[in-house]
C-alpha atoms as a PDB file:
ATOM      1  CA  UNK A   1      11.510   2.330  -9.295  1.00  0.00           C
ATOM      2  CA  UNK A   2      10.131   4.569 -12.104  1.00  0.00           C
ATOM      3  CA  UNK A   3      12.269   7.411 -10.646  1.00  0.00           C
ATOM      4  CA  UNK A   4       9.293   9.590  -9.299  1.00  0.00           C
ATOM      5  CA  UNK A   5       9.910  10.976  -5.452  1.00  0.00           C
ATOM      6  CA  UNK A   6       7.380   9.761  -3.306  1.00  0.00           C
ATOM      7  CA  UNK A   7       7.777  10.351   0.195  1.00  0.00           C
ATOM      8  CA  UNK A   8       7.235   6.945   2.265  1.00  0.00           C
ATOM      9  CA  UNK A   9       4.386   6.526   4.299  1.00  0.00           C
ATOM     10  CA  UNK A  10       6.001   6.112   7.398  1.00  0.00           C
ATOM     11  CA  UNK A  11       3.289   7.590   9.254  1.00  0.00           C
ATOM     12  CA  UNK A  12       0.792   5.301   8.436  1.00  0.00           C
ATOM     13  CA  UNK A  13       1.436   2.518  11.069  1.00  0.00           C
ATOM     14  CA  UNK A  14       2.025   4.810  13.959  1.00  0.00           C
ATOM     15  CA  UNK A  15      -1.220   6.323  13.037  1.00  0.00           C
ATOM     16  CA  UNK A  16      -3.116   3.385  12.930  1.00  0.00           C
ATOM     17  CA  UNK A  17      -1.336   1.595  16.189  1.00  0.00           C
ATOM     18  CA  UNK A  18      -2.403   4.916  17.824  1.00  0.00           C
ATOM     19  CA  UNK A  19      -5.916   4.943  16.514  1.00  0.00           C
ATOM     20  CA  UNK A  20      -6.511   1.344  17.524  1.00  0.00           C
ATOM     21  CA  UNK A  21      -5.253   2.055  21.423  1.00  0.00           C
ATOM     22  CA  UNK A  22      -7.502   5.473  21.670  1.00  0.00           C
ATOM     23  CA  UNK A  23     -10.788   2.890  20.805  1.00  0.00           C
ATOM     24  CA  UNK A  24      -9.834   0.285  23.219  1.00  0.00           C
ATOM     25  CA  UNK A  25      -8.645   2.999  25.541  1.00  0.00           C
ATOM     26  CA  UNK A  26     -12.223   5.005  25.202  1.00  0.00           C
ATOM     27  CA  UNK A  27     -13.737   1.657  25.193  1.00  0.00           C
ATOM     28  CA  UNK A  28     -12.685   0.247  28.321  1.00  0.00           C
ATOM     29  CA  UNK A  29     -13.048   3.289  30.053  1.00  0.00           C
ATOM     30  CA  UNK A  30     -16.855   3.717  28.325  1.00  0.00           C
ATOM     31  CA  UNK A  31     -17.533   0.336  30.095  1.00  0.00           C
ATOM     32  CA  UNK A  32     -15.696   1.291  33.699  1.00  0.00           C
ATOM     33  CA  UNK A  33     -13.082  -1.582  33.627  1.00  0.00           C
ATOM     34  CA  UNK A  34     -10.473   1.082  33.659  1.00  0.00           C
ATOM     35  CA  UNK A  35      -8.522   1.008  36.593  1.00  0.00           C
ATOM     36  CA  UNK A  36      -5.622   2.621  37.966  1.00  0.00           C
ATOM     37  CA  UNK A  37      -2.163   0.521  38.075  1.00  0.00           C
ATOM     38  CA  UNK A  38       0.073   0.748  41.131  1.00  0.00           C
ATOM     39  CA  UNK A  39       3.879   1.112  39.987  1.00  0.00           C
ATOM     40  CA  UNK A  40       6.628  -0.184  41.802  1.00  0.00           C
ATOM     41  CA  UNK A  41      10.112   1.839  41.732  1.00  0.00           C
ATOM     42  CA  UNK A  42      11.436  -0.389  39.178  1.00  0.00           C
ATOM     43  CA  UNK A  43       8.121   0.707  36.638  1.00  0.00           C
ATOM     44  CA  UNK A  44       9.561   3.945  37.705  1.00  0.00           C
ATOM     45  CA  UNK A  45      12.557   3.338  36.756  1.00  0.00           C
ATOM     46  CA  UNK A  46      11.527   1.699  33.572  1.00  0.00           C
ATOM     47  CA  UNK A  47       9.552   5.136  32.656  1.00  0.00           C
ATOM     48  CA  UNK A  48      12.386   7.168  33.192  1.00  0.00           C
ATOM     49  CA  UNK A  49      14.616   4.958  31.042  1.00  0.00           C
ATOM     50  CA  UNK A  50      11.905   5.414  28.222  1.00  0.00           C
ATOM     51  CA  UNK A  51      11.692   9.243  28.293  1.00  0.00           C
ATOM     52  CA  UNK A  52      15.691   9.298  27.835  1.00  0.00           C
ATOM     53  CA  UNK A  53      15.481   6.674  25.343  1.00  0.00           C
ATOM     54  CA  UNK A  54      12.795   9.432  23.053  1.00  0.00           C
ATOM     55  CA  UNK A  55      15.289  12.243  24.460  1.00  0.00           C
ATOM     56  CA  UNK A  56      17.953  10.497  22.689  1.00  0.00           C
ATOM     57  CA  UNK A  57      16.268  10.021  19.314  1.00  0.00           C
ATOM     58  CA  UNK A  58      16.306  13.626  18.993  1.00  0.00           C
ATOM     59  CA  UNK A  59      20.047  13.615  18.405  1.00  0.00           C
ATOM     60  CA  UNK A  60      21.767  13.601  15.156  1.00  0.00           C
ATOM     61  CA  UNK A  61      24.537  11.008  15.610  1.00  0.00           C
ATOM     62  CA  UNK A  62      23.144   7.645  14.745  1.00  0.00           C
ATOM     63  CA  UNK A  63      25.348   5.722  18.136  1.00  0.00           C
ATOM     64  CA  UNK A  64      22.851   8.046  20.061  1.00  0.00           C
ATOM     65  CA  UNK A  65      19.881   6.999  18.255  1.00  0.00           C
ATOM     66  CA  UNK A  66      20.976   3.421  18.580  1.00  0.00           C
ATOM     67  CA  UNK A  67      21.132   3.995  22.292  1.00  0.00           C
ATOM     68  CA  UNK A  68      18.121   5.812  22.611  1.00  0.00           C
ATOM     69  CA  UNK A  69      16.537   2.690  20.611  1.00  0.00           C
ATOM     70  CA  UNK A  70      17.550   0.392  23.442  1.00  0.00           C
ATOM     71  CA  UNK A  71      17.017   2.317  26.479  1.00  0.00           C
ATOM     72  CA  UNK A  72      13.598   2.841  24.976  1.00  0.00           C
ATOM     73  CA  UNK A  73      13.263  -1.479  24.720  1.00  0.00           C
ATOM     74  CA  UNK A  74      14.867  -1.623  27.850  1.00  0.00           C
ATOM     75  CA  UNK A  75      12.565   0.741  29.510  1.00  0.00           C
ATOM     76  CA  UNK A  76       9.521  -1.181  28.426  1.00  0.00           C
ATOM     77  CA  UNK A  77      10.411  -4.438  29.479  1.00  0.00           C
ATOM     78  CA  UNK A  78      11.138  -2.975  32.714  1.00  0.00           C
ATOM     79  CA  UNK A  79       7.468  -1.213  32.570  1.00  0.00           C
ATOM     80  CA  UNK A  80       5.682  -4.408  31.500  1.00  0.00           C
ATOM     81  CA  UNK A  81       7.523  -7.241  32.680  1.00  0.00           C
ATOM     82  CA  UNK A  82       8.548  -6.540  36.410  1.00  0.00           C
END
């Protein structure tokens, strides 16, 4: 508003979503209630959806961001939900 240039700090949630996961991660695995998850082929197929969803954000044209956006969401329902 007062016309300096700030950059955002976009980074900050990201960084603090993936700082929270890595101490439950290190903490459920410090206690040995890690275990391994058995994925069926539609988790597979979820996962792969996912990794071409982040491929897409990579692009320049915002339709194949968009895309990328929902194969990502798509991707993780199929991960978590089925």
């Amino acid at each position: 508003m007062s016309g300096e240039n700030r950059r955002p700090a976009a980074w900050l949630l990201p960084v603090i979503v993936m700082g929270v996961g890595a101490y439950f991660l290190y903490d459920a695995a410090s206690r040995g209630t890690l275990k391994a998850a058995a994925l069926s082929p539609v988790n597979w197929a979820g996962l792969g959806l996912m990794v071409a969803g982040l491929v897409c954000a990579f692009f320049k044209k915002p339709a194949l961001k968009l895309a990328g956006v929902l194969a990502c969401g798509i991707g993780a329902i199929l991960v978590i939900c089925l």
